[in-house]
N, C-alpha and C. Protein backbone atom coordinates (compact mmCIF):
# COMPACT_ATOMS: atom_id res chain seq x y z
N UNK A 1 16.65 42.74 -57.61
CA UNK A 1 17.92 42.48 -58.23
C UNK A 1 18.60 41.30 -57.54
N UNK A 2 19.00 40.23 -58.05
CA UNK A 2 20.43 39.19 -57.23
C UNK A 2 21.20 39.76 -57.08
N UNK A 3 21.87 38.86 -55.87
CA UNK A 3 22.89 39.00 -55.31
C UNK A 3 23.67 38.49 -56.62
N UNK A 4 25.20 38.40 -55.71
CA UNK A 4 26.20 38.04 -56.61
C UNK A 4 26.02 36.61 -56.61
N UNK A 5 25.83 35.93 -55.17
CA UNK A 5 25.65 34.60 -55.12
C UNK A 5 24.50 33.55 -55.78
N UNK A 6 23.75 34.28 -56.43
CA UNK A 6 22.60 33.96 -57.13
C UNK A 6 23.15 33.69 -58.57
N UNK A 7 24.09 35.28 -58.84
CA UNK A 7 24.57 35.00 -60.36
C UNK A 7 25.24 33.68 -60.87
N UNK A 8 26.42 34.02 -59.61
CA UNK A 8 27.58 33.05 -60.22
C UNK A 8 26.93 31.59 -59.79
N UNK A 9 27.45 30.88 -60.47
CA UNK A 9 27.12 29.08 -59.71
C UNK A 9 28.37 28.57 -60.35
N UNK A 10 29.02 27.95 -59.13
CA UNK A 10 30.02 27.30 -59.20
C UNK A 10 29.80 25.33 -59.38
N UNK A 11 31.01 25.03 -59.35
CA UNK A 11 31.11 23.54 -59.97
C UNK A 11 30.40 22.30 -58.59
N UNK A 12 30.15 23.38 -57.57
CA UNK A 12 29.51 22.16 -56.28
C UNK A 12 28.08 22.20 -56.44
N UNK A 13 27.35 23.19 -57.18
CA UNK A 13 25.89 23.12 -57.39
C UNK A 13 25.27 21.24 -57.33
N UNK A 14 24.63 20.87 -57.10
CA UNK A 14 24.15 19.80 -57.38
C UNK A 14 24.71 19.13 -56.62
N UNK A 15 25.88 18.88 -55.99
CA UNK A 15 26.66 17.96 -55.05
C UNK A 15 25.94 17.16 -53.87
N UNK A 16 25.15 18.02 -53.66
CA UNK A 16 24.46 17.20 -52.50
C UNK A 16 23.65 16.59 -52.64
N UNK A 17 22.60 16.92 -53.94
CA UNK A 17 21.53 15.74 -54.40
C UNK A 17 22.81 14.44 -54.93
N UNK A 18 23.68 14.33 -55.30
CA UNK A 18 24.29 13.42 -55.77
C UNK A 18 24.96 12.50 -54.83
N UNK A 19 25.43 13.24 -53.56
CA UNK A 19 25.68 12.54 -52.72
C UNK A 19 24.83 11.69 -51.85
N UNK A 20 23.40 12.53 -51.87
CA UNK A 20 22.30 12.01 -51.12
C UNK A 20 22.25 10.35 -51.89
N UNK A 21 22.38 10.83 -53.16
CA UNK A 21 21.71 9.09 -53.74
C UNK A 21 23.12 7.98 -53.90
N UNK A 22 24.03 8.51 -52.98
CA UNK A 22 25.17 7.64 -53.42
C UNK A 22 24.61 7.06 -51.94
N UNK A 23 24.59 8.26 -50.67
CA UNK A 23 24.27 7.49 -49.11
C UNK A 23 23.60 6.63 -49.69
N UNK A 24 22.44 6.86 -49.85
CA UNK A 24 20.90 6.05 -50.32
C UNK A 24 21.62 5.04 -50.74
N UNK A 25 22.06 4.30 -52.12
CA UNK A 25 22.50 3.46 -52.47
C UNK A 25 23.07 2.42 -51.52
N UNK A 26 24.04 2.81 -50.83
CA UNK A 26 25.25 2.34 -50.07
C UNK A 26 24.22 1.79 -48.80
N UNK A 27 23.36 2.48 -48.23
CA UNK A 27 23.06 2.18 -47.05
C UNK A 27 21.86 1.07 -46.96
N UNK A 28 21.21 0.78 -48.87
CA UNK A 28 20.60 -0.24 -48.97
C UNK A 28 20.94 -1.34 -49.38
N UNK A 29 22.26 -1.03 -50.17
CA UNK A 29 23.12 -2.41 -49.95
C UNK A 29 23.85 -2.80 -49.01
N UNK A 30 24.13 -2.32 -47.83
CA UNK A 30 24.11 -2.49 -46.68
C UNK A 30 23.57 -3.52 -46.15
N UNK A 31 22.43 -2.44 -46.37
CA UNK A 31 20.63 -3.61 -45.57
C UNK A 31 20.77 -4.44 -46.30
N UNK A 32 20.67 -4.96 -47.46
CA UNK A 32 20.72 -6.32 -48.27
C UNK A 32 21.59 -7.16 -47.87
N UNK A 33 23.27 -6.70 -47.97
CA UNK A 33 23.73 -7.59 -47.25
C UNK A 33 23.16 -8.04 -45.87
N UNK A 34 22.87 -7.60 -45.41
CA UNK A 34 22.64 -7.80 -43.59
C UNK A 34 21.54 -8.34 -43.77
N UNK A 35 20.48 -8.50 -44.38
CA UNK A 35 19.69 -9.17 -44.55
C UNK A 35 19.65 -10.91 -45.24
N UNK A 36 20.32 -10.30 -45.86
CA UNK A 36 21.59 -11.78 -46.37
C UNK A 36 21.97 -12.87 -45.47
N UNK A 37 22.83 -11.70 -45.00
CA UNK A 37 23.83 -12.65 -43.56
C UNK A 37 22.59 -13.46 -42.73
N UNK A 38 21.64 -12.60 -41.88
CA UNK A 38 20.51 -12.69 -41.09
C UNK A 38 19.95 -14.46 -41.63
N UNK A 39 20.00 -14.22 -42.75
CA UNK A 39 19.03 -15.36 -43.18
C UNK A 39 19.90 -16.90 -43.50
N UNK A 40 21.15 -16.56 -42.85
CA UNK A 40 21.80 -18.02 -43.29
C UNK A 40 21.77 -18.97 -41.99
N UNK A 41 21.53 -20.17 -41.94
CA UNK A 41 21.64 -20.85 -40.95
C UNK A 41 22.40 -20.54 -39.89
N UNK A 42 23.74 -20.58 -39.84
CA UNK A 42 24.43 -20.51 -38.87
C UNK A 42 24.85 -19.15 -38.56
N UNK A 43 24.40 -18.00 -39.23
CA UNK A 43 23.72 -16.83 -38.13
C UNK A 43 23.06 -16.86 -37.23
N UNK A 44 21.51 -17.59 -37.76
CA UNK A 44 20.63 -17.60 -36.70
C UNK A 44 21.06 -19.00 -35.68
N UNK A 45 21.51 -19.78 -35.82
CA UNK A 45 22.13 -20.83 -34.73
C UNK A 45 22.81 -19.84 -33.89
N UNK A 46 23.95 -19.06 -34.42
CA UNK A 46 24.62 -18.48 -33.63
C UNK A 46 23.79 -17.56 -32.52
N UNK A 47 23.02 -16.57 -33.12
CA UNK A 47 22.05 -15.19 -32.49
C UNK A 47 21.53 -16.72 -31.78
N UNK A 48 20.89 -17.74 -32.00
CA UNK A 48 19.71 -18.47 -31.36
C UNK A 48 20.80 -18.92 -30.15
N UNK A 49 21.83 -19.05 -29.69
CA UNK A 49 23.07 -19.43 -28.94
C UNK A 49 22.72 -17.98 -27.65
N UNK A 50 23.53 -17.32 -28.43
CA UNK A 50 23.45 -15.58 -28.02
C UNK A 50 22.22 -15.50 -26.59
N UNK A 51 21.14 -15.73 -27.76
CA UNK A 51 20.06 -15.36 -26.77
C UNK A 51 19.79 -16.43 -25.46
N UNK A 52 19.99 -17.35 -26.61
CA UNK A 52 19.86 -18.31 -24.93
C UNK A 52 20.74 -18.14 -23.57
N UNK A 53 21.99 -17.85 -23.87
CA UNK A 53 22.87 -17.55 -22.50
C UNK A 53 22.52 -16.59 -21.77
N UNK A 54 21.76 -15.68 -22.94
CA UNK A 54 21.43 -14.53 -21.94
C UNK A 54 20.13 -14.62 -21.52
N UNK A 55 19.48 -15.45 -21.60
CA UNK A 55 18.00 -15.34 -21.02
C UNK A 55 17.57 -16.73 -20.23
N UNK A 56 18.81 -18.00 -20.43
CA UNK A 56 18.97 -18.77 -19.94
C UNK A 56 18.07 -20.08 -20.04
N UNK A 57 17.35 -19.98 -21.48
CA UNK A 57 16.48 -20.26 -21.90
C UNK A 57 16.84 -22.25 -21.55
């Protein structure tokens, strides 16, 4: 026999697969941007700056 919690299903059923694919979404346009940025000249001038002070290149 179910429980009661089996019977009833309330309005959050599904919430978390839905949220999962909103993270998902968000966190690969994220990466795109940042992958974006990464690839413009004067990012990498800058990071290529960065590293040199610190390794004294």
């Amino acid at each position: 026999m179910k429980n009661a919690k089996e019977i009833v299903r309330t309005a959050e059923d599904g919430m978390a697969t839905a949220e999962y694919a909103i993270g998902t979404v968000a966190a690969t346009s994220f990466a795109g941007i940042l992958l974006w940025l990464i690839k413009q000249p004067w990012v990498q001038s800058a990071l290529e700056g960065i590293f040199r002070a610190i390794f004294k290149f």
